[in-house]
PDB file of N, CA and C in Angstrom:
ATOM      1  N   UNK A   1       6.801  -7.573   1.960  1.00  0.00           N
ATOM      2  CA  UNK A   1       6.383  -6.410   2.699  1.00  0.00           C
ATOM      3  C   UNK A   1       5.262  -5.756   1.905  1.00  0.00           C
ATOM      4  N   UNK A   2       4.547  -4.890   2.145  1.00  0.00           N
ATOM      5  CA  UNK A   2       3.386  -4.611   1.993  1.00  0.00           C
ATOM      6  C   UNK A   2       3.295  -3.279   2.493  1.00  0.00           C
ATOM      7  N   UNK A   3       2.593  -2.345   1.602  1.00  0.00           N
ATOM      8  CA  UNK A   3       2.324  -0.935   2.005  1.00  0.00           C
ATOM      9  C   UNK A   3       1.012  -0.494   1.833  1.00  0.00           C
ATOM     10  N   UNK A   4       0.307  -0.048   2.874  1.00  0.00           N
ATOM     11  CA  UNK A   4      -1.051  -0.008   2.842  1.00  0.00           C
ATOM     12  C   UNK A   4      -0.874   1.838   2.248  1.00  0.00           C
ATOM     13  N   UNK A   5      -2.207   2.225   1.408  1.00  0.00           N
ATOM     14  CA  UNK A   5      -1.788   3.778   1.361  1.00  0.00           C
ATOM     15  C   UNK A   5      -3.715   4.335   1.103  1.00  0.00           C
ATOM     16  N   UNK A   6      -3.501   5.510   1.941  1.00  0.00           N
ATOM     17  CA  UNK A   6      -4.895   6.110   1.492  1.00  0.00           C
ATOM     18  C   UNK A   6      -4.556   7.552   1.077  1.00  0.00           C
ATOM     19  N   UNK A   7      -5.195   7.492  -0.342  1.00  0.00           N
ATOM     20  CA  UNK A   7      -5.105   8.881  -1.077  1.00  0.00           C
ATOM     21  C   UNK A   7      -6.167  10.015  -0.578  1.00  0.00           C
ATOM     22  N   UNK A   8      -5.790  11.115  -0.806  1.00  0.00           N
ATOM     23  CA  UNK A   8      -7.475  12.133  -0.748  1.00  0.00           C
ATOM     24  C   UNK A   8      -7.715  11.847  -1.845  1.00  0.00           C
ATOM     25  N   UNK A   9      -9.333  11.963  -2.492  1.00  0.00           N
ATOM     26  CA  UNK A   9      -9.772  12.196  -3.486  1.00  0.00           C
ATOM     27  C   UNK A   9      -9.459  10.869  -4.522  1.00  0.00           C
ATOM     28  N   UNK A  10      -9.867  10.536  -5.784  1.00  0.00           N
ATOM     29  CA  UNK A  10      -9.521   9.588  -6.549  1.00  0.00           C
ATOM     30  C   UNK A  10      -8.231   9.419  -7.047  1.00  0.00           C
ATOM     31  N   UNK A  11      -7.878   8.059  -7.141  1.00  0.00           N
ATOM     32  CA  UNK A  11      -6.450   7.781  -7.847  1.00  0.00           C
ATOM     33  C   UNK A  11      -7.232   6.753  -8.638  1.00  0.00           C
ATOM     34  N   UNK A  12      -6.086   6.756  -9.834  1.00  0.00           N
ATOM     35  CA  UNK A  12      -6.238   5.204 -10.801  1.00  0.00           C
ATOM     36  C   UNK A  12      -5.038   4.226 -10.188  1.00  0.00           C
ATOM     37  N   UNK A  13      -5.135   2.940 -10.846  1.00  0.00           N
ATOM     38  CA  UNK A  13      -4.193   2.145 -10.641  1.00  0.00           C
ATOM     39  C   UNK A  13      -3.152   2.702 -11.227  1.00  0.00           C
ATOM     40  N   UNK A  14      -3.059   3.231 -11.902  1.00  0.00           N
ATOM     41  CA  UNK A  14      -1.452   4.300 -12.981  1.00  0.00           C
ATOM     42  C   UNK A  14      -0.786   5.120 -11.191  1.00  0.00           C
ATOM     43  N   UNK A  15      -1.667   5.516 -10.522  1.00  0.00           N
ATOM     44  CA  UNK A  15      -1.667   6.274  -9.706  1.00  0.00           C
ATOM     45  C   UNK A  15      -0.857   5.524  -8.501  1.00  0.00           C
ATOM     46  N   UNK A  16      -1.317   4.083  -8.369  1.00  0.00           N
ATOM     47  CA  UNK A  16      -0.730   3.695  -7.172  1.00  0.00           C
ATOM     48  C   UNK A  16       0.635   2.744  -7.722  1.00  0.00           C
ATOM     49  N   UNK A  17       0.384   2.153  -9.365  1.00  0.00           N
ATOM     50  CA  UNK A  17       1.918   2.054  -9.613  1.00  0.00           C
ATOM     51  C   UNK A  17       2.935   2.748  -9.901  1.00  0.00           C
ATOM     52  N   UNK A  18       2.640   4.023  -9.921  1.00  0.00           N
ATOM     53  CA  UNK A  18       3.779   5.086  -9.729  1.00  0.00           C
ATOM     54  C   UNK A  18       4.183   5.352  -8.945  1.00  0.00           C
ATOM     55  N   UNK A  19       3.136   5.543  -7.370  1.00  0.00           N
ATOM     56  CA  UNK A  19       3.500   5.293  -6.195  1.00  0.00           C
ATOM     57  C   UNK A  19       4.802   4.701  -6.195  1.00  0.00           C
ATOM     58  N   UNK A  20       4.331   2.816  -6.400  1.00  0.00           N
ATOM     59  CA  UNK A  20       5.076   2.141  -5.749  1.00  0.00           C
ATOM     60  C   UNK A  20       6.448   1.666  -6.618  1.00  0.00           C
ATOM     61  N   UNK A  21       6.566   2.028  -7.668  1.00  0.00           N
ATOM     62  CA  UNK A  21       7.969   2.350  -8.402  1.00  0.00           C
ATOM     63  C   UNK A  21       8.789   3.257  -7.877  1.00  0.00           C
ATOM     64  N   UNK A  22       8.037   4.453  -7.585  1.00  0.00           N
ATOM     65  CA  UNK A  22       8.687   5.619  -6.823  1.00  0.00           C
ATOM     66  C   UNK A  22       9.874   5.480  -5.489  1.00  0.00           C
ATOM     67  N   UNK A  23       8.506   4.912  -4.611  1.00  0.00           N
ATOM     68  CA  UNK A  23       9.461   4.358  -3.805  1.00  0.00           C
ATOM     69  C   UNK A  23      10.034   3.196  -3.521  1.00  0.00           C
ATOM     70  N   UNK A  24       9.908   2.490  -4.084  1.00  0.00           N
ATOM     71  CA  UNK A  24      11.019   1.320  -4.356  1.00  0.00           C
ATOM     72  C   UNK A  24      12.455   1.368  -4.906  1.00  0.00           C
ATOM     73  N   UNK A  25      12.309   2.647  -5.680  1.00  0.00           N
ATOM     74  CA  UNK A  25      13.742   2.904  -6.380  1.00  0.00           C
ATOM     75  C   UNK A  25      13.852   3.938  -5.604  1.00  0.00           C
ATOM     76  N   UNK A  26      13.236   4.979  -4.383  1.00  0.00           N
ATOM     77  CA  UNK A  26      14.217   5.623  -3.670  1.00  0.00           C
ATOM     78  C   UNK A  26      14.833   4.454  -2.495  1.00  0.00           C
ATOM     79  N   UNK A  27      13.745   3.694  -1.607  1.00  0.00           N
ATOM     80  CA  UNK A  27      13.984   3.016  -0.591  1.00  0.00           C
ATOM     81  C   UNK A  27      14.869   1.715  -0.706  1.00  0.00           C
ATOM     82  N   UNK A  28      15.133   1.326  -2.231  1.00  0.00           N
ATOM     83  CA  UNK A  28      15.334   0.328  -2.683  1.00  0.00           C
ATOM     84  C   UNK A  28      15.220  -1.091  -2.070  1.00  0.00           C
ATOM     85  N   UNK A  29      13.867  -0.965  -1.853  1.00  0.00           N
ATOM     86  CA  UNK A  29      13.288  -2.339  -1.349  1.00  0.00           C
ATOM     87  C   UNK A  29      12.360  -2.841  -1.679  1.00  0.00           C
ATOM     88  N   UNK A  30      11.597  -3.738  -2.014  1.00  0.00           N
ATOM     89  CA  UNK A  30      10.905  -4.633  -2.669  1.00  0.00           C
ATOM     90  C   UNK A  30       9.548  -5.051  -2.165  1.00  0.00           C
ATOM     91  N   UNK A  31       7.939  -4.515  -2.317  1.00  0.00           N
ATOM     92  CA  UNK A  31       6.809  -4.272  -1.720  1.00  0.00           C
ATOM     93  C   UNK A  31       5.389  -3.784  -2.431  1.00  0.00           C
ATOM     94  N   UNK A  32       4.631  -4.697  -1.963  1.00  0.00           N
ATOM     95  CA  UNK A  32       3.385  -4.155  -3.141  1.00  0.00           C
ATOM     96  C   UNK A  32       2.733  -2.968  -1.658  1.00  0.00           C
ATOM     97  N   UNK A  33       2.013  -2.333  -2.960  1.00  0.00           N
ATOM     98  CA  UNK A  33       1.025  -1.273  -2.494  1.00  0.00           C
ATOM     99  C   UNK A  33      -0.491  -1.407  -2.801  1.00  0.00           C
ATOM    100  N   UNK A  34      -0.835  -1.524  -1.365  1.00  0.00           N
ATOM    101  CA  UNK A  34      -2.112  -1.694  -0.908  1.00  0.00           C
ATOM    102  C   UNK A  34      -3.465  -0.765  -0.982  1.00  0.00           C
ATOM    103  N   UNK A  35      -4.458  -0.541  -1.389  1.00  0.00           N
ATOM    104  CA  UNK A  35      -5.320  -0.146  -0.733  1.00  0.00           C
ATOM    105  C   UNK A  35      -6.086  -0.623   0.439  1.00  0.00           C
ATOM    106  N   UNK A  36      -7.165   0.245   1.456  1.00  0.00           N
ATOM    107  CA  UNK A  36      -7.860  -0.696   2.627  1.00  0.00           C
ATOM    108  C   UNK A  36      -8.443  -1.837   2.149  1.00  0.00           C
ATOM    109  N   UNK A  37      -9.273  -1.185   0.756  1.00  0.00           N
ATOM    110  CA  UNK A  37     -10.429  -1.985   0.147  1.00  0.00           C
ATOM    111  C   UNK A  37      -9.722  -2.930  -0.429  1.00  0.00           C
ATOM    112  N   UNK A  38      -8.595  -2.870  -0.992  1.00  0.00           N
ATOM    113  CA  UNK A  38      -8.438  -3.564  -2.077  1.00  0.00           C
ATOM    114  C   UNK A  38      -7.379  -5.411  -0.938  1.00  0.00           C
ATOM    115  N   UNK A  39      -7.765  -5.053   0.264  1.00  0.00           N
ATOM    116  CA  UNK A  39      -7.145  -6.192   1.341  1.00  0.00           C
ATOM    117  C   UNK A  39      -7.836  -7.331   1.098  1.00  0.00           C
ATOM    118  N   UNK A  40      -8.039  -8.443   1.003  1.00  0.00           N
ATOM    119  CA  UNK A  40      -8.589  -9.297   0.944  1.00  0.00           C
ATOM    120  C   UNK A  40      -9.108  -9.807   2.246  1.00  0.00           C
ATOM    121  N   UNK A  41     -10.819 -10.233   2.529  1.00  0.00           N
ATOM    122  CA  UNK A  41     -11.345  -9.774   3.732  1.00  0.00           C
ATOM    123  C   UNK A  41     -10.842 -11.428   4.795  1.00  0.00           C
ATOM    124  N   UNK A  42      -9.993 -12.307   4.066  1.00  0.00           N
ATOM    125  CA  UNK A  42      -9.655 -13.271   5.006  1.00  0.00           C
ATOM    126  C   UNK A  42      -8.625 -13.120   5.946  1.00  0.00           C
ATOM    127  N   UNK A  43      -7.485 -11.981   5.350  1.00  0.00           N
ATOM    128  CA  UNK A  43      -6.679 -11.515   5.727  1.00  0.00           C
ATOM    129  C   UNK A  43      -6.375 -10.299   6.294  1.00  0.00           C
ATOM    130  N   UNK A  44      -7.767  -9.688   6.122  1.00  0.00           N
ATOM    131  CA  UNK A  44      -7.316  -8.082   6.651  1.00  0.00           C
ATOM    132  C   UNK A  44      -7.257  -8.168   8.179  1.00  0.00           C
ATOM    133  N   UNK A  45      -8.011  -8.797   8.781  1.00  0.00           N
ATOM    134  CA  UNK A  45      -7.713  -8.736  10.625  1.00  0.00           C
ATOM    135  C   UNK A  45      -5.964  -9.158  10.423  1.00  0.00           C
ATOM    136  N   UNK A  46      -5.232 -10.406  10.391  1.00  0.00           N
ATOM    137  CA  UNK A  46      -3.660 -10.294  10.435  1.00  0.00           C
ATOM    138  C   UNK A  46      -3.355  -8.852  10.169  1.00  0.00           C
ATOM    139  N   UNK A  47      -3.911  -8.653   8.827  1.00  0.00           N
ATOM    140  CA  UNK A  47      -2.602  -7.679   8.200  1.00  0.00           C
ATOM    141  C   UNK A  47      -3.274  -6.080   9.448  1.00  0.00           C
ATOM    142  N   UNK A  48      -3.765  -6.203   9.546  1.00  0.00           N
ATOM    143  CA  UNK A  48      -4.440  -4.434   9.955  1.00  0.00           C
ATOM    144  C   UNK A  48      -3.397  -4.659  11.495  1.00  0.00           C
ATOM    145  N   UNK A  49      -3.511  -5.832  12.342  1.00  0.00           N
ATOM    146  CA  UNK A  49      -3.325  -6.050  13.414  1.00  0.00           C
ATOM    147  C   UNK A  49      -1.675  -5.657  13.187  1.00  0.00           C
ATOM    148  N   UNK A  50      -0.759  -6.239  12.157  1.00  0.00           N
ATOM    149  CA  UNK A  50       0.067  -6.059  12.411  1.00  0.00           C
ATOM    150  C   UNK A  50       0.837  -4.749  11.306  1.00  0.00           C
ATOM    151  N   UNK A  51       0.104  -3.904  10.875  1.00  0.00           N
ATOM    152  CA  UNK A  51       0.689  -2.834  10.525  1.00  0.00           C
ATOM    153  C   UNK A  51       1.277  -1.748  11.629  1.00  0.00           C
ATOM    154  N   UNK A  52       1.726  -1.080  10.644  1.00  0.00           N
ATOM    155  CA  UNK A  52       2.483   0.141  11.422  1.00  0.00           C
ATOM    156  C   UNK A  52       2.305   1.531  10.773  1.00  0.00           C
ATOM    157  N   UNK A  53       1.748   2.601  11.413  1.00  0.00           N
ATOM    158  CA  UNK A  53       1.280   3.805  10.671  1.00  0.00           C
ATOM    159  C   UNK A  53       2.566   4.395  10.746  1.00  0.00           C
ATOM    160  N   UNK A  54       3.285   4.913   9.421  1.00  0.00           N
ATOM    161  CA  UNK A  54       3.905   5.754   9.228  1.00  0.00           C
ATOM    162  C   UNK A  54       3.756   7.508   9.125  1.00  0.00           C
ATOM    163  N   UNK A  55       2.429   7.533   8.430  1.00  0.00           N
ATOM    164  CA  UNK A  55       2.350   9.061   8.645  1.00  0.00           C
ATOM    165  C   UNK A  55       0.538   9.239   9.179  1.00  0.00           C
TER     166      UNK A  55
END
């Protein structure tokens, strides 16, 4: 599973693996965290097509 996320303003990578520690140990489930950019451009049509906006 896979979590796409857009911050306001700058984050570091410290920034988005805290993120995704965070919620992995509340949701306790198992998932990398994405940026748009950081999608790889062979795959971003699948993945965009089949996301789901949470907030």
């Amino acid at each position: 599973m896979g979590l796409e996320v857009e911050f306001l303003g700058n984050k570091s990578l410290l920034d988005l693996a805290r993120l995704q520690i965070d919620l992995a140990e509340k949701l306790k489930l198992k998932f990398d965290v994405l940026t748009y950019n950081s999608i790889h451009p062979i795959l971003k049509d699948q993945i965009l097509a089949e996301q789901v906006e949470i907030l």
